[in-house]
Protein backbone atom coordinates (compact mmCIF):
# COMPACT_ATOMS: atom_id res chain seq x y z
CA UNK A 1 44.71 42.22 44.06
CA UNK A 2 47.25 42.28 41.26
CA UNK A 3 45.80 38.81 40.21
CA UNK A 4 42.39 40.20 38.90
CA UNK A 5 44.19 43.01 37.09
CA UNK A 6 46.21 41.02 35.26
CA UNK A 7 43.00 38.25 34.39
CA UNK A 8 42.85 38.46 30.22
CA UNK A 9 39.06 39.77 29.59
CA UNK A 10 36.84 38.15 27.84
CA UNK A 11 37.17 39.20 23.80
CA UNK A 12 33.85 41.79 22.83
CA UNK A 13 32.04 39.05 20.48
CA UNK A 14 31.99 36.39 22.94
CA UNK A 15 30.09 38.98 25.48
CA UNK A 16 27.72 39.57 22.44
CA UNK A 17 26.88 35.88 21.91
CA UNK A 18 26.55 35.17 25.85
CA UNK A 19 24.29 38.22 25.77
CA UNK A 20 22.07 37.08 23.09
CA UNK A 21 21.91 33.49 24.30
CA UNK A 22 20.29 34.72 27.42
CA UNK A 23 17.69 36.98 25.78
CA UNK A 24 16.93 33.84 23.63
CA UNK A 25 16.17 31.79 26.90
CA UNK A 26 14.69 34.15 28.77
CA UNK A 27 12.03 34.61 25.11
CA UNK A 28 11.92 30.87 25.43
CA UNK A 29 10.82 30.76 28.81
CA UNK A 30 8.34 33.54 28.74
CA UNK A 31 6.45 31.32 25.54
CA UNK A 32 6.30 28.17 27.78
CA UNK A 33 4.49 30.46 30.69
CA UNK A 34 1.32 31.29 28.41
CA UNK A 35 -1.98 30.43 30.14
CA UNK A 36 -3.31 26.88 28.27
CA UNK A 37 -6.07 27.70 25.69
CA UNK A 38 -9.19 27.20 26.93
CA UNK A 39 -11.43 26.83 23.67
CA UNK A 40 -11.04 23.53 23.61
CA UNK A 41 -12.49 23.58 19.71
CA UNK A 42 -9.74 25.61 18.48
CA UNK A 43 -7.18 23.55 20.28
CA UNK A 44 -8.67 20.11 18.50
CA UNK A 45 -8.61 21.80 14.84
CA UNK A 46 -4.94 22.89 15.65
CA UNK A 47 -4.12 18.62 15.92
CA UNK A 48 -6.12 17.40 13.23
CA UNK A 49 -4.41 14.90 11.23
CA UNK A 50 -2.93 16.16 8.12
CA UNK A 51 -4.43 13.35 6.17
CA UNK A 52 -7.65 11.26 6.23
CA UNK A 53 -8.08 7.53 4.84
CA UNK A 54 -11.66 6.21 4.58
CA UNK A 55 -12.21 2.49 2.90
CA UNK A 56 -14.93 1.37 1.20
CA UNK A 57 -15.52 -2.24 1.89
CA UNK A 58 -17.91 -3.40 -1.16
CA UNK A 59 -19.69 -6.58 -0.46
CA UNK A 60 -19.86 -9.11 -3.24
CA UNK A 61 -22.25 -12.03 -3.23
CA UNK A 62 -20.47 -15.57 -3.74
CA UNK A 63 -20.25 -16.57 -7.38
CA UNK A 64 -20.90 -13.09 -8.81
CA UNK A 65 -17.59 -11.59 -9.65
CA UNK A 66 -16.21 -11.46 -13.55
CA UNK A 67 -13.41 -12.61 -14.23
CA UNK A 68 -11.61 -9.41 -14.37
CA UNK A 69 -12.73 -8.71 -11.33
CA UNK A 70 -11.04 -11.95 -9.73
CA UNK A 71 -7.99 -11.15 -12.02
CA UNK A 72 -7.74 -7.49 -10.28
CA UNK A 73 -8.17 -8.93 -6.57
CA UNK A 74 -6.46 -11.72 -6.74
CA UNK A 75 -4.40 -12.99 -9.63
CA UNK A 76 -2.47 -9.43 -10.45
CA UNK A 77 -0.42 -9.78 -7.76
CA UNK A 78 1.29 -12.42 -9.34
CA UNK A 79 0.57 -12.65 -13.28
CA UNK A 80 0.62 -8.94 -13.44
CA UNK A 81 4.65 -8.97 -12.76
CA UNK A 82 5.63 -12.56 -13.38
CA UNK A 83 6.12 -13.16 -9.95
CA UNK A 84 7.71 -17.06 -8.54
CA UNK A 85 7.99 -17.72 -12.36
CA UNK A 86 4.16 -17.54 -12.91
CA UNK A 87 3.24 -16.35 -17.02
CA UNK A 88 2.63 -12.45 -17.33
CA UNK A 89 -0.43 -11.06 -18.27
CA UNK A 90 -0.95 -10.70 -21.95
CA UNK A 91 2.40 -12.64 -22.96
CA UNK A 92 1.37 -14.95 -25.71
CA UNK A 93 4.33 -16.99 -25.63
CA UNK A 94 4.49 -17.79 -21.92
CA UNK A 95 0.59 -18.98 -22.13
CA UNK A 96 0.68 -21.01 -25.27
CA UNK A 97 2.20 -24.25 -24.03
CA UNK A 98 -0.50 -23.87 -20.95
CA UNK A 99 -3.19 -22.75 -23.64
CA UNK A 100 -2.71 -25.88 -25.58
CA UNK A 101 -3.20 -27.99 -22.22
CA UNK A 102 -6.71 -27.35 -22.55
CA UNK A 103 -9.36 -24.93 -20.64
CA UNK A 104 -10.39 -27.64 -17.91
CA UNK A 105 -6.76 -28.50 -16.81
CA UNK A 106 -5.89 -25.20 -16.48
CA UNK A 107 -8.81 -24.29 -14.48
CA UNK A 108 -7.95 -28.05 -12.59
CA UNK A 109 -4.44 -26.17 -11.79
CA UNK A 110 -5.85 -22.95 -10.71
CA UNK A 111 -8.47 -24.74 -8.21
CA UNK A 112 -6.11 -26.96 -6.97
CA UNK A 113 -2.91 -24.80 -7.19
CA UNK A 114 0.66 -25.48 -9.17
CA UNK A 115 3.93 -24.89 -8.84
CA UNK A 116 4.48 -21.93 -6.63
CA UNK A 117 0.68 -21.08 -7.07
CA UNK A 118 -1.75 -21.46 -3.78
CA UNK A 119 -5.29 -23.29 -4.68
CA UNK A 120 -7.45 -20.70 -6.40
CA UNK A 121 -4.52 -18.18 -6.25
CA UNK A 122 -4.34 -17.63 -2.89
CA UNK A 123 -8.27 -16.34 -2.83
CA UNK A 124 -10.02 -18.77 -0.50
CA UNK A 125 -13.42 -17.32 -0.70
CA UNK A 126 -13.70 -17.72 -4.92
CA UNK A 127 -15.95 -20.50 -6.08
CA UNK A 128 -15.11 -22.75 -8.61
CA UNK A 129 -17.12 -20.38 -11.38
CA UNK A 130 -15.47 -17.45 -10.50
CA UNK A 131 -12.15 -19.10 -10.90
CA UNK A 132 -13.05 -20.33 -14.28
CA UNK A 133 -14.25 -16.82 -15.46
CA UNK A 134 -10.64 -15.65 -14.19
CA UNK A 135 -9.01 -18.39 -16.38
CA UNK A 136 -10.85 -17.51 -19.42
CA UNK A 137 -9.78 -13.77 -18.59
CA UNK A 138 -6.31 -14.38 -17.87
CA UNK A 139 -5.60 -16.66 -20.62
CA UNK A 140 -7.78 -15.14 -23.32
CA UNK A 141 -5.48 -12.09 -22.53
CA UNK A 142 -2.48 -14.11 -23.95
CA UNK A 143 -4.58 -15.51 -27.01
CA UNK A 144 -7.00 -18.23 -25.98
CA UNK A 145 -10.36 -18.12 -27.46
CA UNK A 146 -11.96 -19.28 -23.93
CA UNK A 147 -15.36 -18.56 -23.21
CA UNK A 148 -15.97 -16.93 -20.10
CA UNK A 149 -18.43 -18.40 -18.32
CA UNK A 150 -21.57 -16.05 -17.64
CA UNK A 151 -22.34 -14.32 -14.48
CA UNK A 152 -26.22 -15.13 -13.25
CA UNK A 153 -28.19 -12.45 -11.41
């Protein structure tokens, strides 16, 4: 009997956190017992995603796209950062040596691909018009004097 007399007791603060651990559980249980909502409307509004993404997938006919156009979709990528060593947009000196090579070669090259460059940049469904209205775009933005050819209706 002597031995639970002499047992050291548990210091005041621990009794206090033991205490207000179970209250916490015991809280904690009594919020996972609530009956399941049954308006099933409210429930679905509570999940919604925070975010919604809708595309618009705009159809273009074959053959009708400008030049810029083909340079936003498909040529940017590349010519818009230099990428794989290919001449930036707009930098004169990079497209003067391909300038002087002539409009038709350098619409040969994009058709047929260069270099590190797929045929018609990588944009299978371009016809050979729209790839020459990109050329005339994309080097008449480093100082040819190309004429883009015209878009028909």
């Amino acid at each position: 009997m002597s031995d639970l007399r002499d047992r050291p007791q548990p210091h005041p603060r621990a009794r206090r956190l033991a205490l207000a651990a179970a209250a916490l559980a015991a809280v904690t249980l009594a919020a996972c017992s609530r009956p399941a909502d049954t308006d099933g409307e409210a429930r679905a509004s509570r999940i919604q995603p925070v975010a919604k993404i809708s595309l618009k997938v705009q159809k273009v006919a074959p053959g009708s796209r400008t030049g810029e156009q083909v340079y936003q979709g498909t040529c940017a990528g590349c010519h818009g950062a230099g990428a794989l060593g290919s001449p930036k947009t707009g930098d004169a000196a990079a497209w003067g040596p391909r300038i002087a090579q002539g409009f038709d070669t350098l619409t040969k090259h994009a058709i047929e691909g260069i270099r590190q460059m797929p045929p018609r940049g990588g944009g299978a469904d371009l016809t050979d018009t729209e790839v020459r209205r990109a050329v005339a775009y994309l080097a008449n933005s480093g100082g040819a004097k190309f004429a883009e050819p015209p878009v028909t209706k």
